[in-house]
Protein backbone atom coordinates (compact mmCIF):
# COMPACT_ATOMS: atom_id res chain seq x y z
CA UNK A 1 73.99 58.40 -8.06
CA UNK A 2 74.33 61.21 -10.63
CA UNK A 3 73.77 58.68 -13.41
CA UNK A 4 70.48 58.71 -12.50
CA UNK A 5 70.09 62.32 -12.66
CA UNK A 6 68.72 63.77 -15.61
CA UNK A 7 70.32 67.39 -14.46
CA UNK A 8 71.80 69.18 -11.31
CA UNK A 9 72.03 72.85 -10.47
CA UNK A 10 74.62 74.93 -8.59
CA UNK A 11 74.01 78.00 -7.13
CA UNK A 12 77.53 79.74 -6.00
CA UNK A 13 79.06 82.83 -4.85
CA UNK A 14 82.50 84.00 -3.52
CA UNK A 15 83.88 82.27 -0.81
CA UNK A 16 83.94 85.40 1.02
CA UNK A 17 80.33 85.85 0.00
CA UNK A 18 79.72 82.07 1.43
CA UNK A 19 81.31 83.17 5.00
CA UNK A 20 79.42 86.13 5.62
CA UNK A 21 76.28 84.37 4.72
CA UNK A 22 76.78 81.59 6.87
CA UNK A 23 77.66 84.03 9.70
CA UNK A 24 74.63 85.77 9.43
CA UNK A 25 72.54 83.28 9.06
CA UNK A 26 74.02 80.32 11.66
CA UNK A 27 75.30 82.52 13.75
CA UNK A 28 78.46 80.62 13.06
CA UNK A 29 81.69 81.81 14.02
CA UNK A 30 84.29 82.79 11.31
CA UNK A 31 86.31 79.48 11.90
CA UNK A 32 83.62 77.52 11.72
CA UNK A 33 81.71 78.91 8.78
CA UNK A 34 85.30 78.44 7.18
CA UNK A 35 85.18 74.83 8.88
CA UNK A 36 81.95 73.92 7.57
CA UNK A 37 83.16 75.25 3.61
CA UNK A 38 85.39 73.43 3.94
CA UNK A 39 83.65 69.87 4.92
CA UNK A 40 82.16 70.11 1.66
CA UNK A 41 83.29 69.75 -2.12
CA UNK A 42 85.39 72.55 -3.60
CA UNK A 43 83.04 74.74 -5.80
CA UNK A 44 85.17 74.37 -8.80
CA UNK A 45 84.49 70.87 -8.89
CA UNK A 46 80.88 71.51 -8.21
CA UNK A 47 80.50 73.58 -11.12
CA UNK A 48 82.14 71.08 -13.61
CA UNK A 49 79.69 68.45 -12.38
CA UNK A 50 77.03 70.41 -12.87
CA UNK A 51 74.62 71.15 -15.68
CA UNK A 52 73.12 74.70 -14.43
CA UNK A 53 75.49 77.12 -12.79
CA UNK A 54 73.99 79.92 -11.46
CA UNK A 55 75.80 82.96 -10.08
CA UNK A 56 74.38 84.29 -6.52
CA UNK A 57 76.95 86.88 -6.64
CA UNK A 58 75.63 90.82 -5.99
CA UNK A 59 72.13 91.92 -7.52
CA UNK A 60 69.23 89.94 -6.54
CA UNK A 61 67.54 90.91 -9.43
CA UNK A 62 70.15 89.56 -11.63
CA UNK A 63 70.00 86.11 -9.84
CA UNK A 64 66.15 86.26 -10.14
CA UNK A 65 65.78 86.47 -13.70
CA UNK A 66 68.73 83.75 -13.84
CA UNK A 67 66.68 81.32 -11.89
CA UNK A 68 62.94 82.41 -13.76
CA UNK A 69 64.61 81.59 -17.04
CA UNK A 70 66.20 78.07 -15.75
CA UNK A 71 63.15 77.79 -14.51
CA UNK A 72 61.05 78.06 -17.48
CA UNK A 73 63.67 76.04 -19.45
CA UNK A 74 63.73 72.91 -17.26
CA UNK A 75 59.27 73.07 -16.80
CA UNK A 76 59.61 72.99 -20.83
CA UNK A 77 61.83 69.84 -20.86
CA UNK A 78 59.73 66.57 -20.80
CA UNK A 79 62.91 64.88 -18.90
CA UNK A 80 60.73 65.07 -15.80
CA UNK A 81 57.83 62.85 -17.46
CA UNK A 82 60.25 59.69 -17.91
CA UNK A 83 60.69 60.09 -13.76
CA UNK A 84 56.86 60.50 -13.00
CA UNK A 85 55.79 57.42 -15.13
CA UNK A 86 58.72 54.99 -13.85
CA UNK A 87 57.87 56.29 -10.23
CA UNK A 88 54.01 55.83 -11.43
CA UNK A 89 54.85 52.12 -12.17
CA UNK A 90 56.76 51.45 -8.96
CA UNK A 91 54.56 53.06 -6.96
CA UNK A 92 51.66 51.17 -7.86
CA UNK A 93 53.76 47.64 -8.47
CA UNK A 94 53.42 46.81 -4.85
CA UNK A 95 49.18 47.31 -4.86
CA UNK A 96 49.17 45.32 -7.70
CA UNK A 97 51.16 42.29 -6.18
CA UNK A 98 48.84 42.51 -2.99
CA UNK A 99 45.82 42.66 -4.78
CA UNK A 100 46.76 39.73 -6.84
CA UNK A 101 47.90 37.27 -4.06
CA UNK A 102 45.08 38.15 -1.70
């Protein structure tokens, strides 16, 4: 699938960082937030992969102007207009064809 991805984005932060959060916020239990890491792709290999890293490690603030700027550098790409007019065509393809043979 990822050649058909113009870009891809990963957001990390420490695995120890990745355990609390998951406690907190699942209510899981240290094995299992461990478990669930786990389950998934290392993020080493995640961060190769990817095109945008961005750190979630400490200040908020830090992480926020990180993601403002990515942001304003992927709404200046046009990448996203190549998407919109294929899914344009597709979308309408099939009222088209209807309209045609009815």
């Amino acid at each position: 699938m990822l050649p058909f991805i113009n870009s891809t984005i990963v957001v990390y932060c420490s695995r120890k960082e990745q355990i609390e959060r998951l406690q907190a916020r699942n209510a899981f239990t240290h094995e299992a937030a461990i478990q669930r890491i786990d389950a998934q792709m290392p993020l080493d290999i995640k961060r190769e992969k990817a095109t945008y890293v961005v750190d979630n490690s400490g200040n908020g603030d830090k992480v926020r102007d990180r993601v403002q700027a990515l942001y304003s550098e992927l709404k200046a790409s046009r990448a996203h207009w190549k998407l919109r007019l294929i899914m344009a065509i597709l979308g309408s393809l099939p009222v088209i064809l209807v309209y045609y043979f009815l």
